[in-house]
Protein backbone atom coordinates (compact mmCIF):
# COMPACT_ATOMS: atom_id res chain seq x y z
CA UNK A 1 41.70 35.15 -29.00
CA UNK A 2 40.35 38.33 -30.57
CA UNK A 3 39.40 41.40 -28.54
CA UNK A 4 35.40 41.12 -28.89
CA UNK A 5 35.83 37.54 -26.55
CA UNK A 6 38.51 39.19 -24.55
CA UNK A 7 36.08 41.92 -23.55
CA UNK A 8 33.09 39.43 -23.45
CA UNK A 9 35.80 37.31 -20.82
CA UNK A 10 36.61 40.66 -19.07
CA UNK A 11 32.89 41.90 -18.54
CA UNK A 12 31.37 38.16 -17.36
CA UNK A 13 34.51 38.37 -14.88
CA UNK A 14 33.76 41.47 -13.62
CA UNK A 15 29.58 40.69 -13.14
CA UNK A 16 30.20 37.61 -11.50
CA UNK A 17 32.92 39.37 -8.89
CA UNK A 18 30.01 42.17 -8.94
CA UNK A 19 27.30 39.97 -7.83
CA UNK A 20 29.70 37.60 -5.07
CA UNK A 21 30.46 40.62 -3.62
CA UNK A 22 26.70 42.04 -3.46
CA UNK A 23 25.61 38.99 -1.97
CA UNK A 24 28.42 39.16 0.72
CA UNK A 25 27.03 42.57 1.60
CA UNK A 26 23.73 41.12 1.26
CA UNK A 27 24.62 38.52 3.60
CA UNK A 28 26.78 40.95 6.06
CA UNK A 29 23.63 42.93 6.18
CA UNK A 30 21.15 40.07 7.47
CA UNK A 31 23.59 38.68 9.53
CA UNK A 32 24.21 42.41 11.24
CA UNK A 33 20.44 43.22 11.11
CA UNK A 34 19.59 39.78 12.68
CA UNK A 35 22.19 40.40 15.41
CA UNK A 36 21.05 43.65 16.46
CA UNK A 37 17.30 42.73 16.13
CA UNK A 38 18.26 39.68 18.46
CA UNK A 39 19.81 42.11 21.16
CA UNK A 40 17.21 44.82 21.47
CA UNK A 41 14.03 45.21 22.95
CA UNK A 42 11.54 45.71 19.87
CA UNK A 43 8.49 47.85 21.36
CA UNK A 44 5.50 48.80 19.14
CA UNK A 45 2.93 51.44 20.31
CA UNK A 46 0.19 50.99 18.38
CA UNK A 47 -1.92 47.45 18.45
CA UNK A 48 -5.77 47.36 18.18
CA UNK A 49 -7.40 44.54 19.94
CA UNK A 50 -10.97 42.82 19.57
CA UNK A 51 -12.54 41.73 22.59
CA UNK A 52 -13.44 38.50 20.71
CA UNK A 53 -10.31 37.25 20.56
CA UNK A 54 -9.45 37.41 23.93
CA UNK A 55 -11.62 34.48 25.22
CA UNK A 56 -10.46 31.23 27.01
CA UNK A 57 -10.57 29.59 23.98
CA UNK A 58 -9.32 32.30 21.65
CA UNK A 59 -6.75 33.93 22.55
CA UNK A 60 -3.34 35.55 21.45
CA UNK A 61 -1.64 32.34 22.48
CA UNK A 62 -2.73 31.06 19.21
CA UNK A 63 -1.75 31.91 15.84
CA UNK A 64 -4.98 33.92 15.04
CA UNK A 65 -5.85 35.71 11.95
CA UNK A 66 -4.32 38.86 13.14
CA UNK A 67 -1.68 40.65 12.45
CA UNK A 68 -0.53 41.07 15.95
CA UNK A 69 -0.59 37.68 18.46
CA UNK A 70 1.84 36.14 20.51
CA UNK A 71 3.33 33.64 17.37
CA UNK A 72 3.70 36.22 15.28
CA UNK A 73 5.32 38.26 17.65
CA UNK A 74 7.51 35.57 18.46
CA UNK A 75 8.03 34.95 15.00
CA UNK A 76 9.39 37.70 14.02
CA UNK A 77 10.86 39.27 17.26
CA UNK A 78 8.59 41.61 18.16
CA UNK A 79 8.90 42.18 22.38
CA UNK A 80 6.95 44.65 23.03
CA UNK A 81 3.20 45.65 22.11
CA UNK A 82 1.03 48.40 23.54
CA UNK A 83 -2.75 47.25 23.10
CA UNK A 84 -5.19 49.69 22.60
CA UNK A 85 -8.51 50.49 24.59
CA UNK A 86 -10.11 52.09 21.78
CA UNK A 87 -13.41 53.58 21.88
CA UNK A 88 -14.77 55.38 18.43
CA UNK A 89 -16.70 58.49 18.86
CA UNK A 90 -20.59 59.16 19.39
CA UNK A 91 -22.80 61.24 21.48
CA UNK A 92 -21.56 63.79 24.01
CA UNK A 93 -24.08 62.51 25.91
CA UNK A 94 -24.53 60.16 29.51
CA UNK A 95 -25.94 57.61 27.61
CA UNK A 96 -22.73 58.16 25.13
CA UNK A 97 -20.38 58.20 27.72
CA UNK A 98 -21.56 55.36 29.87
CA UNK A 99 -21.51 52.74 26.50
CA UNK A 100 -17.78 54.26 25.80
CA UNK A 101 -16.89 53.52 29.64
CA UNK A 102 -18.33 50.03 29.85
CA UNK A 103 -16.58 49.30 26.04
CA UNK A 104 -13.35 50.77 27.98
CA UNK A 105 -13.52 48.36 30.66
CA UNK A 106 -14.36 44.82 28.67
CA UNK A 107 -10.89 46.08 26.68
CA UNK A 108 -9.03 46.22 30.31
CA UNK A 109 -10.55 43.02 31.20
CA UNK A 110 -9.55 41.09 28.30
CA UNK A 111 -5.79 42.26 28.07
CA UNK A 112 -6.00 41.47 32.13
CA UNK A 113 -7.64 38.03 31.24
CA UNK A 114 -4.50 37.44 28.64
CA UNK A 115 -1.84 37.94 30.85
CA UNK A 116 -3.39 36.70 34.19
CA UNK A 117 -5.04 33.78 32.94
CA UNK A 118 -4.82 32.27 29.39
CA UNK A 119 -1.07 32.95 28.18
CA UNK A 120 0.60 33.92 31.96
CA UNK A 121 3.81 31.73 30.43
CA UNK A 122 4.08 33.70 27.72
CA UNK A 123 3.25 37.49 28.22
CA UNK A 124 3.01 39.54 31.10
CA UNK A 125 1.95 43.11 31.35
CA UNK A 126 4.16 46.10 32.36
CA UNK A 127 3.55 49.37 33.69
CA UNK A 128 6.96 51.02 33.63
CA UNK A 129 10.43 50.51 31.76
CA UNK A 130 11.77 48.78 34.71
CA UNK A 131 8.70 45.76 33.77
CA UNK A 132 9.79 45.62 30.47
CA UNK A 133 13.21 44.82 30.80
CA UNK A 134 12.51 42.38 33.81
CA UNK A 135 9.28 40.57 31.66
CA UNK A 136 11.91 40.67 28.89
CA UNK A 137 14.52 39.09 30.54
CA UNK A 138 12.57 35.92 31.41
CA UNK A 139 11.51 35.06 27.43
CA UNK A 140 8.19 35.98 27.70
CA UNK A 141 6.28 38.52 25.40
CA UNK A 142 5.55 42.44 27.23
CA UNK A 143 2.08 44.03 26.77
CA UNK A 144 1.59 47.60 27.93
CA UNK A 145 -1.95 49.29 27.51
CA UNK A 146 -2.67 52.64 26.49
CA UNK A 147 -6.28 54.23 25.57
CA UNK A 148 -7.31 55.85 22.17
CA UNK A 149 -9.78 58.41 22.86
CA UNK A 150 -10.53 59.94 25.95
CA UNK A 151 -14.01 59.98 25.26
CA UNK A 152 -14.59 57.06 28.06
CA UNK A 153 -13.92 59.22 30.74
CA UNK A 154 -17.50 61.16 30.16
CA UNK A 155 -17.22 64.29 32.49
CA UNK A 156 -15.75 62.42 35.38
CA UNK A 157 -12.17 62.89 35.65
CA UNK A 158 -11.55 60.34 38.95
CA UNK A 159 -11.85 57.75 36.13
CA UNK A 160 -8.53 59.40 34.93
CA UNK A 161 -7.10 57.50 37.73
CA UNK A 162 -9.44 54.43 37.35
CA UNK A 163 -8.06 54.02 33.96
CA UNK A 164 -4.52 54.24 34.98
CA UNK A 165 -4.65 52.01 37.96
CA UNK A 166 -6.14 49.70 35.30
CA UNK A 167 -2.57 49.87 33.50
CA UNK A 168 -3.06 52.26 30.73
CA UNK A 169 -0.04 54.34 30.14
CA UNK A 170 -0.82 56.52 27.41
CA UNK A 171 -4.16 58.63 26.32
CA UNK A 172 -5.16 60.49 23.81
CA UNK A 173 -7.94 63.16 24.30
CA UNK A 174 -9.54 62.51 20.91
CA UNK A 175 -10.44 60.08 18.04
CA UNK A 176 -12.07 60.35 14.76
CA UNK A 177 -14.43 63.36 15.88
CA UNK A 178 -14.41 65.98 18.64
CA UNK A 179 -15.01 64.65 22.46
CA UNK A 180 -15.64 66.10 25.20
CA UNK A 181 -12.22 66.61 26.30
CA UNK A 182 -10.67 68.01 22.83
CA UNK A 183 -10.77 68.84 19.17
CA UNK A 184 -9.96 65.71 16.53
CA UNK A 185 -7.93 66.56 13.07
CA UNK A 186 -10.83 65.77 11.53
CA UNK A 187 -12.07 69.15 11.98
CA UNK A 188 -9.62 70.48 9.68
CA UNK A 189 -11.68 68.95 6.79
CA UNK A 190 -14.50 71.33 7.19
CA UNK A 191 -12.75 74.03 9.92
CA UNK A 192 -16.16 73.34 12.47
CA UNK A 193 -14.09 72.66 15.98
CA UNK A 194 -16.11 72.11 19.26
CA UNK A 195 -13.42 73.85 21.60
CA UNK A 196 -10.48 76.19 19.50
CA UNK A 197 -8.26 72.97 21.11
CA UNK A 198 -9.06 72.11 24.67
CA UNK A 199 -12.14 71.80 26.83
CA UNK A 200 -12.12 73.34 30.40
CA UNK A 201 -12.10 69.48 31.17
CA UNK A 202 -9.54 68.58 28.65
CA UNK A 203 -7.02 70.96 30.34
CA UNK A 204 -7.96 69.47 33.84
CA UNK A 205 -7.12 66.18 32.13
CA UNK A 206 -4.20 67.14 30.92
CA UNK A 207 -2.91 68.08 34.60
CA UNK A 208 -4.52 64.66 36.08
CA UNK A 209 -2.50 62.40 33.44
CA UNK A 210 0.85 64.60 34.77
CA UNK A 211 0.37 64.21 38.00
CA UNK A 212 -0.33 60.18 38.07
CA UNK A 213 2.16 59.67 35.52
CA UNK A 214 0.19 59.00 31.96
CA UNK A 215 1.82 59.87 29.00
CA UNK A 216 -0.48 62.35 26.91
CA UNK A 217 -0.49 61.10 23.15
CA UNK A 218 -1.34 63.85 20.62
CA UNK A 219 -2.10 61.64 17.60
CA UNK A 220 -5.58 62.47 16.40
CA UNK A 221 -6.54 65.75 18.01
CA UNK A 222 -6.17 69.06 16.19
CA UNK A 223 -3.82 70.85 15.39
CA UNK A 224 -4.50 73.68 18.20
CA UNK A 225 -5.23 71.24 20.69
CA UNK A 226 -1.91 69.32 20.55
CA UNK A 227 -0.53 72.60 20.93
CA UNK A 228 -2.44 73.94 23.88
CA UNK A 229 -1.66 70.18 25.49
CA UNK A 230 2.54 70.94 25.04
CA UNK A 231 1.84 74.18 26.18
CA UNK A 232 -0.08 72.77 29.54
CA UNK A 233 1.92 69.75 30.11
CA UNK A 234 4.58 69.69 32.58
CA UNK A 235 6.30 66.57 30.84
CA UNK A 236 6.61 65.16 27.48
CA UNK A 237 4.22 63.91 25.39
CA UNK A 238 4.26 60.95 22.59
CA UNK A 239 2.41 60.49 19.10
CA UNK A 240 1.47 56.67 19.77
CA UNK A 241 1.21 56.92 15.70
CA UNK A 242 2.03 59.28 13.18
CA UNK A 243 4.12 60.15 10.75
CA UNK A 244 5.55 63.01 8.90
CA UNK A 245 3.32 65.44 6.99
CA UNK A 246 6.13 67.17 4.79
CA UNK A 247 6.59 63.77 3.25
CA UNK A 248 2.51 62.45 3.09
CA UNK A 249 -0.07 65.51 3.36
CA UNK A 250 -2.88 64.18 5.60
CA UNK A 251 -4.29 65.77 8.87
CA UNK A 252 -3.14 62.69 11.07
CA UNK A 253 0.37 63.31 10.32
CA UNK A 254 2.66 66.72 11.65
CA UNK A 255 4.08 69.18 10.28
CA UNK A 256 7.61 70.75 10.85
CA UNK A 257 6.44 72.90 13.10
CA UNK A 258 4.60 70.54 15.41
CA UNK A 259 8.14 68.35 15.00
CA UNK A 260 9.54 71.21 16.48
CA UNK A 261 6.73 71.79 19.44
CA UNK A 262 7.69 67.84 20.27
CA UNK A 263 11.40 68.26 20.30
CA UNK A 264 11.49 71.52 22.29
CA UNK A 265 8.62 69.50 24.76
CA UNK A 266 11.37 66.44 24.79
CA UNK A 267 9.08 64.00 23.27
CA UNK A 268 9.18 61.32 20.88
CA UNK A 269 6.79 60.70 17.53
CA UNK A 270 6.22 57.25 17.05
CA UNK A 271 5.92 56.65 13.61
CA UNK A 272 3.49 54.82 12.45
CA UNK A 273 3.02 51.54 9.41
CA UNK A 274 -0.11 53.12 7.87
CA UNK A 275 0.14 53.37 3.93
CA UNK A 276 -2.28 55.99 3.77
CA UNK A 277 -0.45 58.00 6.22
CA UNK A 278 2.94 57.21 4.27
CA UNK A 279 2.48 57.83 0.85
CA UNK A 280 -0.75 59.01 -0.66
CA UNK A 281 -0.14 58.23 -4.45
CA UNK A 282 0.94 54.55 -3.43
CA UNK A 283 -2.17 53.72 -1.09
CA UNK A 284 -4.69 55.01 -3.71
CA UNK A 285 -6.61 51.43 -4.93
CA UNK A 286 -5.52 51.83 -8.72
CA UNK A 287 -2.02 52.29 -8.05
CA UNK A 288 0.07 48.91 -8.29
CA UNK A 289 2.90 50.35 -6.49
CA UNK A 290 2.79 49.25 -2.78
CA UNK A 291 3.51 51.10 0.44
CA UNK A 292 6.96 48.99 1.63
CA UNK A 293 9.17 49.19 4.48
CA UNK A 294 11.31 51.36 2.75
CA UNK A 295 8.82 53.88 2.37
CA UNK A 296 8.12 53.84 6.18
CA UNK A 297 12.10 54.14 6.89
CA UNK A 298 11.65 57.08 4.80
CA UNK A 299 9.44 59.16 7.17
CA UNK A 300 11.72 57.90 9.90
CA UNK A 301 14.97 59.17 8.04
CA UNK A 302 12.57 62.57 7.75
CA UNK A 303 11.87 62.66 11.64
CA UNK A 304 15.99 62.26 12.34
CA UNK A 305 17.13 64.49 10.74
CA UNK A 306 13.91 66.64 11.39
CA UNK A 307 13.85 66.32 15.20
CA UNK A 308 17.16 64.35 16.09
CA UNK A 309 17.22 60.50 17.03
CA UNK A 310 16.45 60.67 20.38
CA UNK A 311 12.97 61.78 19.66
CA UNK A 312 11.51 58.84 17.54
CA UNK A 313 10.08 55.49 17.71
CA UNK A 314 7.89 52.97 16.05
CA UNK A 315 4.03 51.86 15.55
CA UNK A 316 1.89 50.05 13.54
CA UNK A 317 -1.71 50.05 13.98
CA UNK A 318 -2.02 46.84 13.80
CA UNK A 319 -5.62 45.14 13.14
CA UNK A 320 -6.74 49.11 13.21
CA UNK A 321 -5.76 49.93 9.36
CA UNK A 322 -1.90 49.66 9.80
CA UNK A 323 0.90 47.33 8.02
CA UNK A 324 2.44 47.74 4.57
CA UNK A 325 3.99 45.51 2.53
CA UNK A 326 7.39 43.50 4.62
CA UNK A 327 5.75 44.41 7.79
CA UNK A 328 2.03 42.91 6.84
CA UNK A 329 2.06 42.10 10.70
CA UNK A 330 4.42 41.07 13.29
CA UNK A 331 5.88 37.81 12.24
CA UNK A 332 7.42 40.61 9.82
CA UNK A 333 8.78 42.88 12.23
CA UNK A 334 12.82 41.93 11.08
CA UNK A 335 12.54 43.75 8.04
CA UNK A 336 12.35 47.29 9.87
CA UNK A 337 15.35 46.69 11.60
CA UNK A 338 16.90 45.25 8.29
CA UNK A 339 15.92 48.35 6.41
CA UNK A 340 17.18 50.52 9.57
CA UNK A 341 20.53 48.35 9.15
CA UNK A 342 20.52 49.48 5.15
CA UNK A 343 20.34 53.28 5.66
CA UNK A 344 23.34 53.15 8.15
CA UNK A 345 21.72 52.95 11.35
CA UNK A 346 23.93 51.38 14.35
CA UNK A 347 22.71 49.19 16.84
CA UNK A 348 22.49 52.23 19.67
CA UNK A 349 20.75 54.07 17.39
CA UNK A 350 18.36 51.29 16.16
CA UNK A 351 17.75 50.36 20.22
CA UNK A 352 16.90 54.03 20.47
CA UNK A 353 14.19 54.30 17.42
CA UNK A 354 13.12 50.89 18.77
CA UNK A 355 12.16 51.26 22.45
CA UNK A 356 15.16 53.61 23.94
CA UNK A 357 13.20 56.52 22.95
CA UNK A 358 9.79 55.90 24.19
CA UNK A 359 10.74 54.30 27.84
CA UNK A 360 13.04 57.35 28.28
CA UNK A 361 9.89 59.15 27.76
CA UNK A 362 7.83 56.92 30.02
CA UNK A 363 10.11 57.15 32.69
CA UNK A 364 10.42 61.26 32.87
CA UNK A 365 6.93 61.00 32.50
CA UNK A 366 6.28 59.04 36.28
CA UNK A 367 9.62 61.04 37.07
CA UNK A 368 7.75 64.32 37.27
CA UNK A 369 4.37 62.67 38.57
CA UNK A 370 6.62 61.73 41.73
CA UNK A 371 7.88 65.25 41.99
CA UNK A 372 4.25 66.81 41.38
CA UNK A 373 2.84 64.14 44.26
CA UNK A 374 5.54 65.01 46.78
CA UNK A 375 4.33 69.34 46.58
């Protein structure tokens, strides 16, 4: 045998050990992944809902074309999803403010109708950590409810309370436009604010959501207003969805020093599945390259080492503009914690990232509404 077929021998030897032992690590990976994914509860902070689909005859119980109902969640092990009572931005005006309120409520009604009436066997709502691990336990699905925009509230803070004894959780003061309550980001495109951060009223809300126990939710407002509502706050706040603007430049993510505001404030940033928010170049239409999973795990690597693990968490804005490609929607949800598994995450860590973070939050959060009720 001559040395040519010796080294042809010698090199087919060593690709075929080369690829039996990459698809044992492939398959030690899955298996890990699938264990860990199995054993935590999967939370998600960020789902848009259409009243439409909340009917008695279409409902989450069914495999709807969404990216978010209770199959896929089921599918692909997703526990946990915070629906959204969102209300875009018009008119600072009584007429404004009474459409936003009564848009508000019909949002309430129909997450209420879901897990009262049409899918009671399969989801139930929570309003505190200690819910979601008890819902959890049973098999069923957990919705929580928290409100993007403030703008419902018009200039009547009791519905503050109103809104919370409806179940919301979370609230940001802002959307796509200045309220009422608080400057958006989207006054950095043209530097015209309504407030330099805070209304007289936003600040008031800002002590109302403290003392009942709402977490305040800085994704969307500017800049100086997320500031102004650290500085206020008494406990932590959350970004229900953003993501990291060293790595993607755009006005709805934060910079390092907001990272820093968060992590001093104890909070957590919820990163968020939005391929314009991840990578600009990638999410432009002519670009074939697509957004992935790993590019998402990428602004999450960013945020841990940025702000330390304890102080991020997960979102998708789903059916509002969210999901890349491996987590299109939530039958997909897996492949985060199989991408998590890939960088060297462990499972406490994962469980953290995953939910650990954000009901820690939650619960210091009605921790120090207890305390500020008792003065």
């Amino acid at each position: 045998m001559n040395s040519y077929i010796k080294a042809a021998i010698l090199i087919v030897i060593i690709t075929v050990i080369y690829l039996l032992k990459f698809k044992n690590d492939n398959n030690s990976l899955l298996v890990k992944a699938k264990i860990i994914h199995d054993n935590i509860i999967t939370l998600d902070t960020h789902c848009d809902i259409d009243v439409k689909n909340f009917t008695d005859s279409i409902n989450y119980s069914q495999n709807l074309n969404t990216q978010c109902n209770i199959p896929k969640m089921e599918s692909g092990g997703l526990d946990v999803a915070w629906f959204v009572v969102y209300t875009g931005q018009s008119d600072l005006t009584d007429d404004g403010y009474k459409k936003a309120y009564d848009n508000a409520i019909s949002k309430f009604e129909a997450i209420h109708n879901l897990v009262n009436s049409y899918s009671s066997d399969k989801i139930g709502l929570a309003l505190n950590s200690d819910d979601v691990r008890k819902i959890h336990s049973t098999g069923k699905k957990v919705a929580m409810i928290g409100i993007e925009n403030g703008f419902p509230i018009g200039l009547d803070i009791k519905n503050v309370e109103k809104f919370y004894n409806k179940g919301a959780r979370y609230m940001s003061l802002a959307h796509n436009g200045h309220s009422q309550l608080s400057d958006s980001n989207t006054g950095e495109s043209d530097g015209v604010y309504l407030h330099n951060g805070l209304s007289d009223l936003g600040i008031e809300v800002i002590k109302e959501m403290n003392r009942l126990g709402m977490m305040i939710d800085i994704s969307h407002p500017s800049k100086e207003a997320i500031r102004q509502m650290i500085e206020i706050s008494n406990a932590p706040v959350i970004a229900s969805h953003s993501s990291a603007r060293t790595l993607c430049n755009h006005s709805r993510n934060l910079d390092d020093e907001q990272l820093g505001w968060i992590k001093e404030n104890g909070g957590v940033v919820q990163t968020v599945a939005f391929k314009s928010y991840l990578d600009s170049e990638k999410s432009k239409p002519n670009n074939n390259n697509k957004v992935d999973v790993s590019d998402f795990v990428d602004h999450i690597d960013y945020l841990v080492n940025s702000m330390g693990i304890n102080h991020v968490g997960i979102s998708s804005d789903f059916d509002g503009g969210g999901g890349i490609q491996g987590w299109s929607d939530a039958s997909e949800t897996f492949n985060v914690t199989l991408e998590l598994v890939k960088r060297g995450y462990n499972k406490a860590e994962i469980e953290k990232i995953w939910s650990g973070n954000l009901l820690r939050v939650l619960d210091e959060v009605s921790q120090i509404s207890k305390k500020t009720q008792e003065l």
